[in-house]
Structures are given as structure tokens and as C-alpha cells.
N, C-alpha and C. Protein backbone atom coordinates (compact mmCIF):
# COMPACT_ATOMS: atom_id res chain seq x y z
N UNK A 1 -123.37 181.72 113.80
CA UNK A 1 -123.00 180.34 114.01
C UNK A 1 -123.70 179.77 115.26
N UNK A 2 -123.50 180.17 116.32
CA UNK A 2 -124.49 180.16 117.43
C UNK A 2 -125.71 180.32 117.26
N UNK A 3 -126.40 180.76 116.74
CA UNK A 3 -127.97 180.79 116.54
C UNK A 3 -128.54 179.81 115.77
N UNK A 4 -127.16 179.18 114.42
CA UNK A 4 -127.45 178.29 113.57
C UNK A 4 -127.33 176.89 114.37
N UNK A 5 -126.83 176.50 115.48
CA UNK A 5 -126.50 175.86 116.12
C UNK A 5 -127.72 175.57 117.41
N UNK A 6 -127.93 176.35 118.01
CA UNK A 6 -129.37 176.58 118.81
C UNK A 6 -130.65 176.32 118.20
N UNK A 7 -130.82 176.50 117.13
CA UNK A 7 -131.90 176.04 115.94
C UNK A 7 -131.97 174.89 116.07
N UNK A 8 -130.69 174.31 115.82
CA UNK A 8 -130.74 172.63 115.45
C UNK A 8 -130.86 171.74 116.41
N UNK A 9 -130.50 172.45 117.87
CA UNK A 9 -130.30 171.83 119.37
C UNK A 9 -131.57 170.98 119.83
N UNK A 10 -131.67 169.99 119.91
CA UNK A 10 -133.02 169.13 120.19
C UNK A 10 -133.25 169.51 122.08
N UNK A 11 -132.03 169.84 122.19
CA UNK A 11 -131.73 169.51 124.21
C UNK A 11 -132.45 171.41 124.22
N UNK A 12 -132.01 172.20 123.08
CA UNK A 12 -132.16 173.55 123.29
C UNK A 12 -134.20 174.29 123.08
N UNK A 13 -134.38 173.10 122.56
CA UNK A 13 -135.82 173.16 121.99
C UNK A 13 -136.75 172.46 122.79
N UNK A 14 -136.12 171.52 123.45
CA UNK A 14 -136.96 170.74 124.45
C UNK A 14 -137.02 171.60 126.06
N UNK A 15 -135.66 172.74 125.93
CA UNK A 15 -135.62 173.61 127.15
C UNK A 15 -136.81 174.46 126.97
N UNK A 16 -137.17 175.51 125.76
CA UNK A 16 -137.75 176.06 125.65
C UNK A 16 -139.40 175.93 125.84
N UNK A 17 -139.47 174.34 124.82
CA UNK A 17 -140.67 173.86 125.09
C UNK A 17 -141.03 173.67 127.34
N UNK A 18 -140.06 173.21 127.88
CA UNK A 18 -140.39 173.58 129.17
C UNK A 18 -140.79 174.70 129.50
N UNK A 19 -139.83 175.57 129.51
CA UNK A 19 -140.36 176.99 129.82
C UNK A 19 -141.43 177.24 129.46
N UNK A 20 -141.91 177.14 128.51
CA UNK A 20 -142.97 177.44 127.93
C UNK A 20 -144.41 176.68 128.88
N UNK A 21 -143.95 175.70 129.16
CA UNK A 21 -145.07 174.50 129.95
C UNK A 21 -145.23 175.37 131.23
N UNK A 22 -143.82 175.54 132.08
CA UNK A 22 -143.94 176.31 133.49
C UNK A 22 -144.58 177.57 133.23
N UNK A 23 -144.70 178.30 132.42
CA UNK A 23 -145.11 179.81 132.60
C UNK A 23 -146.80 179.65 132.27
N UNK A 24 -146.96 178.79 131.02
CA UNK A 24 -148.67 178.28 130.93
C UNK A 24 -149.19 177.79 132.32
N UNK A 25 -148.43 177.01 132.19
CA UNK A 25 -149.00 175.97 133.96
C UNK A 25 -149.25 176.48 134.88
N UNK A 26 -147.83 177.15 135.24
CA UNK A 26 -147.60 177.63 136.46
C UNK A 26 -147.10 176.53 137.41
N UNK A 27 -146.77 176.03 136.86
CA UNK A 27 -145.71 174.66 137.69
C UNK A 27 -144.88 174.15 137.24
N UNK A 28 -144.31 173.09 137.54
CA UNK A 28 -142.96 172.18 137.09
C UNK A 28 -143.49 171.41 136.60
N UNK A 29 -143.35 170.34 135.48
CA UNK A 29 -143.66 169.58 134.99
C UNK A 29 -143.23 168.44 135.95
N UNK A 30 -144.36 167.18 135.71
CA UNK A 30 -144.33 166.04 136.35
C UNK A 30 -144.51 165.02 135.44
N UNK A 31 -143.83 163.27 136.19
CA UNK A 31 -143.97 162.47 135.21
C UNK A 31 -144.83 162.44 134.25
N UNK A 32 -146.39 162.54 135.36
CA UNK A 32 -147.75 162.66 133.89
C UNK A 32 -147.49 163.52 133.52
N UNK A 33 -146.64 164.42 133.03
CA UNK A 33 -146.84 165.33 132.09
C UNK A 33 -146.07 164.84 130.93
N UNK A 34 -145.66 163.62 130.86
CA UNK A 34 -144.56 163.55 129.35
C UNK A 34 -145.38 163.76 128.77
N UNK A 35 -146.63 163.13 128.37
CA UNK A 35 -147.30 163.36 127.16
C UNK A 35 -147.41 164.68 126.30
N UNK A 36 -147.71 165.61 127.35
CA UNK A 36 -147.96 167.08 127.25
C UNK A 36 -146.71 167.78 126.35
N UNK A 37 -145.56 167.22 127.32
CA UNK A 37 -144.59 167.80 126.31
C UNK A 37 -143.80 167.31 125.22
N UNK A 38 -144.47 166.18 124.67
CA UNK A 38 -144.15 165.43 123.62
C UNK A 38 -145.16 166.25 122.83
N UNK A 39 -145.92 166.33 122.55
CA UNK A 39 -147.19 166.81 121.78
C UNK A 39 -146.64 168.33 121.10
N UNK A 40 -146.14 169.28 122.11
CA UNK A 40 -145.87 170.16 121.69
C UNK A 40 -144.74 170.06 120.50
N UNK A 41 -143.73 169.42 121.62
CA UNK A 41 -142.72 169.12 120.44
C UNK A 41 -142.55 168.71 119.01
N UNK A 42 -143.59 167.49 119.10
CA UNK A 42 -143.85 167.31 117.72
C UNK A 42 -144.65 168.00 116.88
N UNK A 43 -145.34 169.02 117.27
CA UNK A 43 -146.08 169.96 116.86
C UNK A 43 -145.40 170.96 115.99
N UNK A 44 -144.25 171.55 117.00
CA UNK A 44 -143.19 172.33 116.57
C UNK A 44 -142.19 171.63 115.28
N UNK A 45 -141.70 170.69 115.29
CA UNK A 45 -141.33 169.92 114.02
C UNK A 45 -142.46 169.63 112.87
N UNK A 46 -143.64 169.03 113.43
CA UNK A 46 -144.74 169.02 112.30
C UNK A 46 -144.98 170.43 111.45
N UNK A 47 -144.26 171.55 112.33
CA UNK A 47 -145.13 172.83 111.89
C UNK A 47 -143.56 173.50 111.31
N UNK A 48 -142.61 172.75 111.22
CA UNK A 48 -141.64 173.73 110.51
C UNK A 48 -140.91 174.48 111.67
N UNK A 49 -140.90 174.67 112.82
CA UNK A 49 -140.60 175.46 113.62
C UNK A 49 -141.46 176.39 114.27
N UNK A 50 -142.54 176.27 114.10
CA UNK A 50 -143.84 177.29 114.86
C UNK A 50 -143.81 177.42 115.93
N UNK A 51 -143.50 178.70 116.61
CA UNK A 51 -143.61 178.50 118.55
C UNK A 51 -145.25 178.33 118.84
N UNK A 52 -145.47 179.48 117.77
CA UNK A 52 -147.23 179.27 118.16
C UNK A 52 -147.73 177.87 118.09
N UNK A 53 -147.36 176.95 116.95
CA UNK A 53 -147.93 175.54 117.34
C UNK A 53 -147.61 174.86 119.11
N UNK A 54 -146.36 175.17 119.42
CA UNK A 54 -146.25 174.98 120.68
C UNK A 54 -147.54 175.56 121.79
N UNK A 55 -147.54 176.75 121.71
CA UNK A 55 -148.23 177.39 122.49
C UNK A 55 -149.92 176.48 122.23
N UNK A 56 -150.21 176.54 121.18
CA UNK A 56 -151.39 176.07 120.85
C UNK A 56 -151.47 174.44 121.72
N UNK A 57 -150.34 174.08 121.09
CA UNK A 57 -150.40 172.44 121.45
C UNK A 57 -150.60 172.13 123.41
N UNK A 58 -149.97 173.41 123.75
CA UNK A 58 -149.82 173.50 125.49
C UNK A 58 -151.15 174.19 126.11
N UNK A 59 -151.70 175.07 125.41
CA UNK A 59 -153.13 175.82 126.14
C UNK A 59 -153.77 174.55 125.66
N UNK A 60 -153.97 173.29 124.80
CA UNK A 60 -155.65 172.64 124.94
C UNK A 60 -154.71 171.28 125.31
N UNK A 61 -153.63 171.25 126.04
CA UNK A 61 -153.51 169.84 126.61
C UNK A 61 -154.19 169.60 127.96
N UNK A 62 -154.68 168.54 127.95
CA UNK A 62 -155.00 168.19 129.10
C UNK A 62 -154.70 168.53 130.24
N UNK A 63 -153.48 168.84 130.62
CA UNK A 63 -152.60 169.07 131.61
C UNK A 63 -152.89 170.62 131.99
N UNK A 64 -153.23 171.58 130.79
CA UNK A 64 -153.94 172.83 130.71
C UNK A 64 -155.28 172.55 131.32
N UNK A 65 -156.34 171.91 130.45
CA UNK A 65 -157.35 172.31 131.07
C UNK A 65 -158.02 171.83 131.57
N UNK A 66 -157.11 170.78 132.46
CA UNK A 66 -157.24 170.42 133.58
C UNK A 66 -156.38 170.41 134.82
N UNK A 67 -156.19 172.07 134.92
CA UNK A 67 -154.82 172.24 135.49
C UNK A 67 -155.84 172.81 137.17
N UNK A 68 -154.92 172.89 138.35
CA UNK A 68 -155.84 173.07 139.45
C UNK A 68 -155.63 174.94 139.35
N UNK A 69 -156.34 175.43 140.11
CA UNK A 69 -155.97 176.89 140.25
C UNK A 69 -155.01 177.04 141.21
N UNK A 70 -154.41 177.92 141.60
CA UNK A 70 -153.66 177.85 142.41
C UNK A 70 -154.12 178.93 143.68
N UNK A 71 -154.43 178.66 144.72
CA UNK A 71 -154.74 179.67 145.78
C UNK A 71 -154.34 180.81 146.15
């Protein structure tokens, strides 16, 4: 019931899609970043539930590869 429930969670999918942004990035997301994480999201609904579309949609966003290095 809980898992069927977490599935459906828009607030629970939009957490993940973060996480997912901070660990690619390596930062916190910032205002310019809505775009970035809209893209994924709808990616993940376009794709049925695909994390990999996420992942995909987050390594060639802009925000990726044009991300600074970090020192």
C-alpha cells in the first residue's frame, strides 16, 4: 500500500528527481535550474516511469554541461 502510494506521489517523485540533480551536479539546485528539473520530470512521465529517462534527461541538460568543476 505504501509503495502503491509513493508511485503515485508527484511531491515523492519530484524529491527523487532532486536527489538525483544534487548527486549529478554536485550542488543544490537554483532558481535557473527550474528548467532542468522540469525536463526530467516530464521525461519520466513521457517514459512511463523510466529513472533512466531522468538520468538521461539530467547528464545532457544544460545545467550538466555546463556545470563549473568544483576545486
Amino acid at each position: 500500500d505504501l509503495i502503491d502510494r509513493l508511485a503515485r506521489s508527484t511531491r515523492a517523485r519530484q524529491s527523487i528527481i532532486r536527489h538525483a540533480f544534487r548527486f549529478f551536479l554536485g550542488r543544490n539546485e537554483m532558481l535557473s535550474d527550474s528548467q532542468t528539473l522540469i525536463d526530467p520530470d516530464n521525461a519520466y512521465l513521457d517514459s512511463g516511469g523510466s529513472f533512466r529517462a531522468v538520468i538521461i534527461s539530467l547528464l545532457t541538460s544544460d545545467s550538466f554541461m555546463y556545470r563549473k568543476a568544483n576545486p
